[in-house]
C-alpha atoms as a PDB file:
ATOM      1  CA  UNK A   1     -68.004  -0.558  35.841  1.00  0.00           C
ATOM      2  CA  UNK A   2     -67.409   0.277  39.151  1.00  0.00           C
ATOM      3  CA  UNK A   3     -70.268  -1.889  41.405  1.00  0.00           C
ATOM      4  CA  UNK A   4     -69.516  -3.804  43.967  1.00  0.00           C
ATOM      5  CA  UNK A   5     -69.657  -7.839  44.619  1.00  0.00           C
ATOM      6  CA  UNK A   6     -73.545  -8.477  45.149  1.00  0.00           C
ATOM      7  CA  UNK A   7     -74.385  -8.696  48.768  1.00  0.00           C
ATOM      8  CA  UNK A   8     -71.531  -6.999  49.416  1.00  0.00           C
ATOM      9  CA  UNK A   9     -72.305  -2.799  50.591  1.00  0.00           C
ATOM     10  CA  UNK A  10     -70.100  -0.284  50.296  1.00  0.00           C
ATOM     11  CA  UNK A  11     -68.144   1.320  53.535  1.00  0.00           C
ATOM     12  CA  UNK A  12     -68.330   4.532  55.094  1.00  0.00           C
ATOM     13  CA  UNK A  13     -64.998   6.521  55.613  1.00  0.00           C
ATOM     14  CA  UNK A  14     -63.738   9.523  57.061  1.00  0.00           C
ATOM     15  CA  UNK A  15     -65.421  12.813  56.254  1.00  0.00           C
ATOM     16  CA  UNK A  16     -67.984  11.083  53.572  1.00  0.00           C
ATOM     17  CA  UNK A  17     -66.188   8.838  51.365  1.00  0.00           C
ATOM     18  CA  UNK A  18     -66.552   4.997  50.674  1.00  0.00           C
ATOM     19  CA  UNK A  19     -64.718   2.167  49.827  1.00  0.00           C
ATOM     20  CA  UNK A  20     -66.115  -1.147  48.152  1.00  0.00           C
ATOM     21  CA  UNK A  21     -64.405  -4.333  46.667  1.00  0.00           C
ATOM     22  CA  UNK A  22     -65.212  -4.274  43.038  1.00  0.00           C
ATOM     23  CA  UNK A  23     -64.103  -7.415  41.762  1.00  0.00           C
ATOM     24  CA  UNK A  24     -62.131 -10.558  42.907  1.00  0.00           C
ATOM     25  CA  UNK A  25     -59.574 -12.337  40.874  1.00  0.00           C
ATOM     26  CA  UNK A  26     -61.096 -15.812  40.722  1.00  0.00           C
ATOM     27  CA  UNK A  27     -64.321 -16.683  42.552  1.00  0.00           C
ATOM     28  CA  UNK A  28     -64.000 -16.248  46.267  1.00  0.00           C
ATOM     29  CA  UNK A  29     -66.754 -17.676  48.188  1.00  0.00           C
ATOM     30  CA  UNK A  30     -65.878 -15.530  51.645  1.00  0.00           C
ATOM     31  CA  UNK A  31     -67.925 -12.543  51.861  1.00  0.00           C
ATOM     32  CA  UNK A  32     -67.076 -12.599  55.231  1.00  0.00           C
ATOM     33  CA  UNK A  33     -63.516 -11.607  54.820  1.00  0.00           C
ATOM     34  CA  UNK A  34     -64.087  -9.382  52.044  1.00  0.00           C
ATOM     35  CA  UNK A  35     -66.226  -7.733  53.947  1.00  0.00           C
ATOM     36  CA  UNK A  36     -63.609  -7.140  56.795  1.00  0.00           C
ATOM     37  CA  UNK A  37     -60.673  -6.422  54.260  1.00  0.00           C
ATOM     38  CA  UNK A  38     -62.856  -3.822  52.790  1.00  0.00           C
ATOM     39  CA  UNK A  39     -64.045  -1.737  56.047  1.00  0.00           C
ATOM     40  CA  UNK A  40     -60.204  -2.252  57.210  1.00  0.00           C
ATOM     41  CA  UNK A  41     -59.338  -0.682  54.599  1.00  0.00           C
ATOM     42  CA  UNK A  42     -62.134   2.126  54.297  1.00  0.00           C
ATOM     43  CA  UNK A  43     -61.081   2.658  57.894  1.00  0.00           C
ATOM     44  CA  UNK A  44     -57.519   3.721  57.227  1.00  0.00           C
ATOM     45  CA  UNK A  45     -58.461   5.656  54.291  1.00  0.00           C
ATOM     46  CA  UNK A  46     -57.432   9.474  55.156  1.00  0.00           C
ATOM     47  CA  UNK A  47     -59.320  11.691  52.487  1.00  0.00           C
ATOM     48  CA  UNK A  48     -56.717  14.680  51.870  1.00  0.00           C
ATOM     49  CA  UNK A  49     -59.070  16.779  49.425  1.00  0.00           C
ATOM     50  CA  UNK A  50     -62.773  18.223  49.305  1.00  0.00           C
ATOM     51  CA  UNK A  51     -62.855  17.121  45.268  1.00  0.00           C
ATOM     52  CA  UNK A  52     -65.209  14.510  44.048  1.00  0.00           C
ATOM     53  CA  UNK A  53     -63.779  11.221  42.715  1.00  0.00           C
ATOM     54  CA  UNK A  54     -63.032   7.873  42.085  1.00  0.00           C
ATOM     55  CA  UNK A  55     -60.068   5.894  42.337  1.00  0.00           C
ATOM     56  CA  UNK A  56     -59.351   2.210  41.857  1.00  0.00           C
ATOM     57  CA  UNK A  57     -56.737   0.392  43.536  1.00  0.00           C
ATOM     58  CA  UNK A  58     -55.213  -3.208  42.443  1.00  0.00           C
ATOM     59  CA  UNK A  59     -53.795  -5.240  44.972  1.00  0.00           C
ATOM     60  CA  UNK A  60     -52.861  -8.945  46.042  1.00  0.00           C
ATOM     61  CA  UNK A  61     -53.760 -10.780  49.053  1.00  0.00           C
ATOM     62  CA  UNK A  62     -51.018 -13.536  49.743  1.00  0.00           C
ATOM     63  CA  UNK A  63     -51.799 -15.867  52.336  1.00  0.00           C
ATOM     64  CA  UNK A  64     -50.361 -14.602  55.310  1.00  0.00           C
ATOM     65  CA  UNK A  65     -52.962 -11.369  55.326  1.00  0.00           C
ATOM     66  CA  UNK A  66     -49.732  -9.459  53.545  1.00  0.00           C
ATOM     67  CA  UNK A  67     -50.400  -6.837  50.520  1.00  0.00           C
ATOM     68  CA  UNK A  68     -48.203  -7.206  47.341  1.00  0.00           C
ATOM     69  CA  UNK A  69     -48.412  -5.022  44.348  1.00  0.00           C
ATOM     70  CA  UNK A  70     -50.699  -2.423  45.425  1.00  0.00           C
ATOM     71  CA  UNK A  71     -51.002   0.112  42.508  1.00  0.00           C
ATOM     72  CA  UNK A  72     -53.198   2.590  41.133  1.00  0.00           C
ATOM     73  CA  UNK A  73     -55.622   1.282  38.298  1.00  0.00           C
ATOM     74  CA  UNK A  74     -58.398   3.693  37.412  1.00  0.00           C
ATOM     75  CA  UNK A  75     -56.760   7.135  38.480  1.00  0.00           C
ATOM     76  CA  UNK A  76     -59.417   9.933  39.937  1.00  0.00           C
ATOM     77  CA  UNK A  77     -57.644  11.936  37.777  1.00  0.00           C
ATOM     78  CA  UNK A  78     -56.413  14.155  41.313  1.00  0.00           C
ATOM     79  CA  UNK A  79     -53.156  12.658  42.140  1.00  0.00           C
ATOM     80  CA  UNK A  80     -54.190  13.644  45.917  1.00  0.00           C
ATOM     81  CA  UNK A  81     -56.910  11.862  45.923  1.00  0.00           C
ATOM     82  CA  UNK A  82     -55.295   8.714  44.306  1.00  0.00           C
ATOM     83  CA  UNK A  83     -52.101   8.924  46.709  1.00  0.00           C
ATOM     84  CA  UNK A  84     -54.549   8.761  49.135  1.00  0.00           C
ATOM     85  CA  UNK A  85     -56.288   5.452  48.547  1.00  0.00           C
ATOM     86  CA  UNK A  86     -53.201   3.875  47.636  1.00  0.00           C
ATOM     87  CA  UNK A  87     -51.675   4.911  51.292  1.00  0.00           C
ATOM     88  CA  UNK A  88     -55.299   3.090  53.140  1.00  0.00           C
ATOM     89  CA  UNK A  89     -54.165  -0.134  51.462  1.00  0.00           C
ATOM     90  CA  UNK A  90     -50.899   0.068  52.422  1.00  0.00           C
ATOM     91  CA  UNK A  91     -51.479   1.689  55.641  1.00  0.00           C
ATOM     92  CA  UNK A  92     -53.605  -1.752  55.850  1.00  0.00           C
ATOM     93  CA  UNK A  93     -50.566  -4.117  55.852  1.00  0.00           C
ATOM     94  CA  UNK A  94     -50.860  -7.196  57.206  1.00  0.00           C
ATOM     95  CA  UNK A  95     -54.489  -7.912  56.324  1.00  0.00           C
ATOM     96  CA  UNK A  96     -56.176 -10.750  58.081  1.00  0.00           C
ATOM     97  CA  UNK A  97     -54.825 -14.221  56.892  1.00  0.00           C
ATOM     98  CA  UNK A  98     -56.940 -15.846  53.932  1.00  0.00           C
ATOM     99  CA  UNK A  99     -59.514 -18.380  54.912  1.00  0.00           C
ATOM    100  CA  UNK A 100     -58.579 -21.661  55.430  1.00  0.00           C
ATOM    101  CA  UNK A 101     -60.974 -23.407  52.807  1.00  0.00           C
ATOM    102  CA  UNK A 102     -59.328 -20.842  49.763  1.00  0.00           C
ATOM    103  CA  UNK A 103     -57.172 -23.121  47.399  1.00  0.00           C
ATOM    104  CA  UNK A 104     -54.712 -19.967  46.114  1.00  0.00           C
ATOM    105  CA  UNK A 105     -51.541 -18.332  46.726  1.00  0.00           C
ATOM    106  CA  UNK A 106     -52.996 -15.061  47.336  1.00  0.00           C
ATOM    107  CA  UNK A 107     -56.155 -13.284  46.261  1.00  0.00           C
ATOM    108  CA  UNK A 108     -56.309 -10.432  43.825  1.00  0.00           C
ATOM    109  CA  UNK A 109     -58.664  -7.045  44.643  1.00  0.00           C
ATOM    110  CA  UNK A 110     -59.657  -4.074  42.660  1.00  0.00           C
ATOM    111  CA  UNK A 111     -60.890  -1.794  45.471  1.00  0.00           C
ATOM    112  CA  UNK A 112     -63.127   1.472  44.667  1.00  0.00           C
ATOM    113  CA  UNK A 113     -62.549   4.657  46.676  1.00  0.00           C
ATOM    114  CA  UNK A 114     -65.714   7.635  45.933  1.00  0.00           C
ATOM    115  CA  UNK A 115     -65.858  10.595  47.175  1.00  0.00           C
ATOM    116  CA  UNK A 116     -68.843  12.791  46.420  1.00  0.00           C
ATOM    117  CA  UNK A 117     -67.842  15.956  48.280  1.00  0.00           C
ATOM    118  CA  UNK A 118     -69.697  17.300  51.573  1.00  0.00           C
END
């Protein structure tokens, strides 16, 4: 539980943490784009506490790069730290717009944030 999409790496954040896509809803050819959703996301990512964790995030993708239904999944179990993943995804709103060659509505992500400390 909690690996990544193979070939895809994790990305760095502010002040030591990481973000990685854990799983797609569906199979989702475009490593590409997950790629860029992911270090968008990792980007805006504003760690608010020097506590170790992990939190996963749920989210959908619709079409037009917009983010629907982002909630917390796997808590940290440090409501900072999971208030502050589920801000990055939102603070990530409008994503880029799917691929052309996807078939679907929208895409669904469960996104890892770790922090191990400094």
């Amino acid at each position: 539980m909690g690996t990544g999409i193979p070939g895809l790496k994790a990305s760095n954040g502010v002040a030591g943490g990481t973000g990685l896509v854990g799983e797609l809803d569906g199979n989702f050819p475009f490593m590409w784009y997950v790629q860029q959703v992911q270090s968008r996301i990792t980007g805006n990512w504003n760690r608010v506490t020097s506590s170790q964790g992990r939190v996963q995030i749920y989210f959908r993708i619709r079409r037009d790069g917009g983010i629907d239904g982002a909630r917390i999944e796997i808590p940290s179990g440090n409501p900072n730290m999971d208030q502050s993943a589920l801000m990055a995804v939102r603070r990530s709103d409008p994503l880029p717009r799917l691929p052309d060659g996807f078939e679907g509505s929208s895409l669904g992500v469960r996104f890892w944030f770790t922090y191990l400390g400094n």
